[in-house]
C-alpha atoms as a PDB file:
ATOM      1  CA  UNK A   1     106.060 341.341 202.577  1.00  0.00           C
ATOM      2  CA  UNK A   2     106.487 338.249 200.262  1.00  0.00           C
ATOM      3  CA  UNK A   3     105.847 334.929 200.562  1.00  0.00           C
ATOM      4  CA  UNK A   4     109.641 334.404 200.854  1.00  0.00           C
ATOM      5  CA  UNK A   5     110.161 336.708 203.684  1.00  0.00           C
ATOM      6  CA  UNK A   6     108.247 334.235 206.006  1.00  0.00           C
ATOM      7  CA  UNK A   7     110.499 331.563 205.570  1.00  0.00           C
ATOM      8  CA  UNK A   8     113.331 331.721 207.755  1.00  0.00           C
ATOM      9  CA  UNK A   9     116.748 329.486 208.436  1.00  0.00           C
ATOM     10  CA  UNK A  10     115.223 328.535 211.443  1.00  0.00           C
ATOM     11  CA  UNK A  11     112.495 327.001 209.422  1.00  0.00           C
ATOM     12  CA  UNK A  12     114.194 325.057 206.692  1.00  0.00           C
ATOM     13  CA  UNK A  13     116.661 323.816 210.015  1.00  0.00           C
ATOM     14  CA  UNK A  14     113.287 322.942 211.465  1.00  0.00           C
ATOM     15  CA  UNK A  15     112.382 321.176 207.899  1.00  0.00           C
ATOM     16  CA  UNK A  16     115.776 318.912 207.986  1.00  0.00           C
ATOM     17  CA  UNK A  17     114.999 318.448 211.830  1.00  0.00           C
ATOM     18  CA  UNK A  18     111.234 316.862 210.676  1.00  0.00           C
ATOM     19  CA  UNK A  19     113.003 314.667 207.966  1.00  0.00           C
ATOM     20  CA  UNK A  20     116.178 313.460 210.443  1.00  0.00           C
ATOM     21  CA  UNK A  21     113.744 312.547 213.109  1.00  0.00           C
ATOM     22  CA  UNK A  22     111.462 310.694 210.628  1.00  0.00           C
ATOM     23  CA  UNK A  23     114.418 308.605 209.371  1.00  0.00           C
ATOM     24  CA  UNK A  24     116.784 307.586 212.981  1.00  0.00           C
ATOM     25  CA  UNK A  25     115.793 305.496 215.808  1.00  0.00           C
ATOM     26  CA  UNK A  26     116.482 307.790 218.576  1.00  0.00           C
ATOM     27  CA  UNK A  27     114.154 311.040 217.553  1.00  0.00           C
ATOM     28  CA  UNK A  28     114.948 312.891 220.867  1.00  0.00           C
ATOM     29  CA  UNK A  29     118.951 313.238 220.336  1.00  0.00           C
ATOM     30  CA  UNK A  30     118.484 314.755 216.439  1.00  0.00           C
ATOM     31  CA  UNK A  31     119.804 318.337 216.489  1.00  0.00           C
ATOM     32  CA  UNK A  32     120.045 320.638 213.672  1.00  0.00           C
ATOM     33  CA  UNK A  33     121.760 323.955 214.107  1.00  0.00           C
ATOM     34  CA  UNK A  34     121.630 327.103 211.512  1.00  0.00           C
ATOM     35  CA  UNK A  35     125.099 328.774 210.979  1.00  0.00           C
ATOM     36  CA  UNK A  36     124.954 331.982 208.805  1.00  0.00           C
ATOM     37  CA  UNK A  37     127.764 332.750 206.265  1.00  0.00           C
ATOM     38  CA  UNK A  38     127.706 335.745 204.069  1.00  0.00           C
ATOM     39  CA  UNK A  39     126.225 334.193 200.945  1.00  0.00           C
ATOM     40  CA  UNK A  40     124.553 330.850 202.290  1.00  0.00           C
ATOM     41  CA  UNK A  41     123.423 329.048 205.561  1.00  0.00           C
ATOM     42  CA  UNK A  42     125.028 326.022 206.802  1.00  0.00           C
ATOM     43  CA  UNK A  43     123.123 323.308 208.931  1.00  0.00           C
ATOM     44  CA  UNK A  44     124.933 321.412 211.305  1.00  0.00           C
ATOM     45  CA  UNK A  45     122.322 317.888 211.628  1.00  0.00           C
ATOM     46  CA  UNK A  46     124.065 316.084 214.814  1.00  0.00           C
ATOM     47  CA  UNK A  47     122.252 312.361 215.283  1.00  0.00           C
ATOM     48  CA  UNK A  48     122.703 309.372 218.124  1.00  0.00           C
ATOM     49  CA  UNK A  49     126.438 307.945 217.053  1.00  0.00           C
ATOM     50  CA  UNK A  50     124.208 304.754 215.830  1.00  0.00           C
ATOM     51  CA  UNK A  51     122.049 306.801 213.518  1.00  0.00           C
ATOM     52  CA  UNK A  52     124.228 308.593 211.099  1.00  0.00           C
ATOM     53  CA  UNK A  53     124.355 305.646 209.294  1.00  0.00           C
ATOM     54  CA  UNK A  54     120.955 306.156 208.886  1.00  0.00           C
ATOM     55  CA  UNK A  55     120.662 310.126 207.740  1.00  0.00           C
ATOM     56  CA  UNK A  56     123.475 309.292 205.169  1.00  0.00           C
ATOM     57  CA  UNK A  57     121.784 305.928 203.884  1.00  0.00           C
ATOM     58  CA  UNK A  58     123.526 303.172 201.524  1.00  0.00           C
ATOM     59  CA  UNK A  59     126.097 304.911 199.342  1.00  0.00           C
ATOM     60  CA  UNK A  60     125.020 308.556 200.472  1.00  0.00           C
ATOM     61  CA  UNK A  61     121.518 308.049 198.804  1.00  0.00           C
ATOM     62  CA  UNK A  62     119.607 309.361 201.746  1.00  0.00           C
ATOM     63  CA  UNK A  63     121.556 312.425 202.334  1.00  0.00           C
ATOM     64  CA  UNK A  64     121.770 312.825 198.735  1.00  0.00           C
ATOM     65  CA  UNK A  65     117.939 313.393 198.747  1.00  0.00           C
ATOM     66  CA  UNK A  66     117.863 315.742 201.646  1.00  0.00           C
ATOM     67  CA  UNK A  67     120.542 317.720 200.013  1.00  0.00           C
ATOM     68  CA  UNK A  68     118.630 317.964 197.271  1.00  0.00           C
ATOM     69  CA  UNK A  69     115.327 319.114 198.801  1.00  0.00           C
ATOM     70  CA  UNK A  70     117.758 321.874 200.159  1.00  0.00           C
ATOM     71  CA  UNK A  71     118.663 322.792 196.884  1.00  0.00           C
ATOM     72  CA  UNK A  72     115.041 323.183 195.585  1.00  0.00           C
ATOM     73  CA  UNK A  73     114.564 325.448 198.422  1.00  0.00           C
ATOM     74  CA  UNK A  74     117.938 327.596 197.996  1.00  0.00           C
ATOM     75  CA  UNK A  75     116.239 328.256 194.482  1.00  0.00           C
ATOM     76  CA  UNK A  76     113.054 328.778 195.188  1.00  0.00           C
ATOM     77  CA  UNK A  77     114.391 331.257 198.058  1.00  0.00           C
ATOM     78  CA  UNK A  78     117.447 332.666 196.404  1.00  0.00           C
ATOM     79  CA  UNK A  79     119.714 331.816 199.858  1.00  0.00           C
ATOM     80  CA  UNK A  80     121.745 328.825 199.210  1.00  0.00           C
ATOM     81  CA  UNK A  81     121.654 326.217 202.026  1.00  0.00           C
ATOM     82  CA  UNK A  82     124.134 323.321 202.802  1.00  0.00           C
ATOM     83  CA  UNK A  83     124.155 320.487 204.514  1.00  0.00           C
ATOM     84  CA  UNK A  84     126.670 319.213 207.259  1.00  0.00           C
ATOM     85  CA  UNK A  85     125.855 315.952 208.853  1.00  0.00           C
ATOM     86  CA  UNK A  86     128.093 315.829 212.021  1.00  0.00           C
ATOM     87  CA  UNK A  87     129.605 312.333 213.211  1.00  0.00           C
ATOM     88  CA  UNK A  88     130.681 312.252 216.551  1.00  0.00           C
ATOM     89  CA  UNK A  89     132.552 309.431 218.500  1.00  0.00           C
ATOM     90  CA  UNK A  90     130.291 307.509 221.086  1.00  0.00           C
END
């Protein structure tokens, strides 16, 4: 078993899930859920209606830099993973 075999979806969901709740007001109503394709893994982040504004940040800078974290780790792992950030109405 390799190093890489211990990382799972569930804990790069659980990574975006540390970050979300660092960044949004209401830490309790962040949700991140791990959708398996056939070549990559999608995460669905789901934030209080007055928080996405926070997780995507002035001119998508914020979500930017999470998608980029993601990135490092789809290379380092050789699984690409994406990012969805889900608005919902209030």
């Amino acid at each position: 078993m390799t190093q890489h075999d211990s990382v799972t979806p569930t804990a790069v969901a659980e990574l975006v899930r540390e970050i979300a709740q660092a960044l949004v007001d209401e830490p309790t109503a962040v949700d991140v859920q791990s959708v398996d394709r056939d070549e990559n893994t999608v995460l669905k982040l789901r934030v209080a209606p007055q928080d996405v504004g926070k997780v995507i940040g002035k001119q998508g800078r914020t979500a930017r830099s999470v998608r980029t974290i993601l990135g490092a780790v789809s290379m380092k792992l050789h699984h690409r993973y994406t990012l969805d950030i889900l608005e919902e109405d209030e």
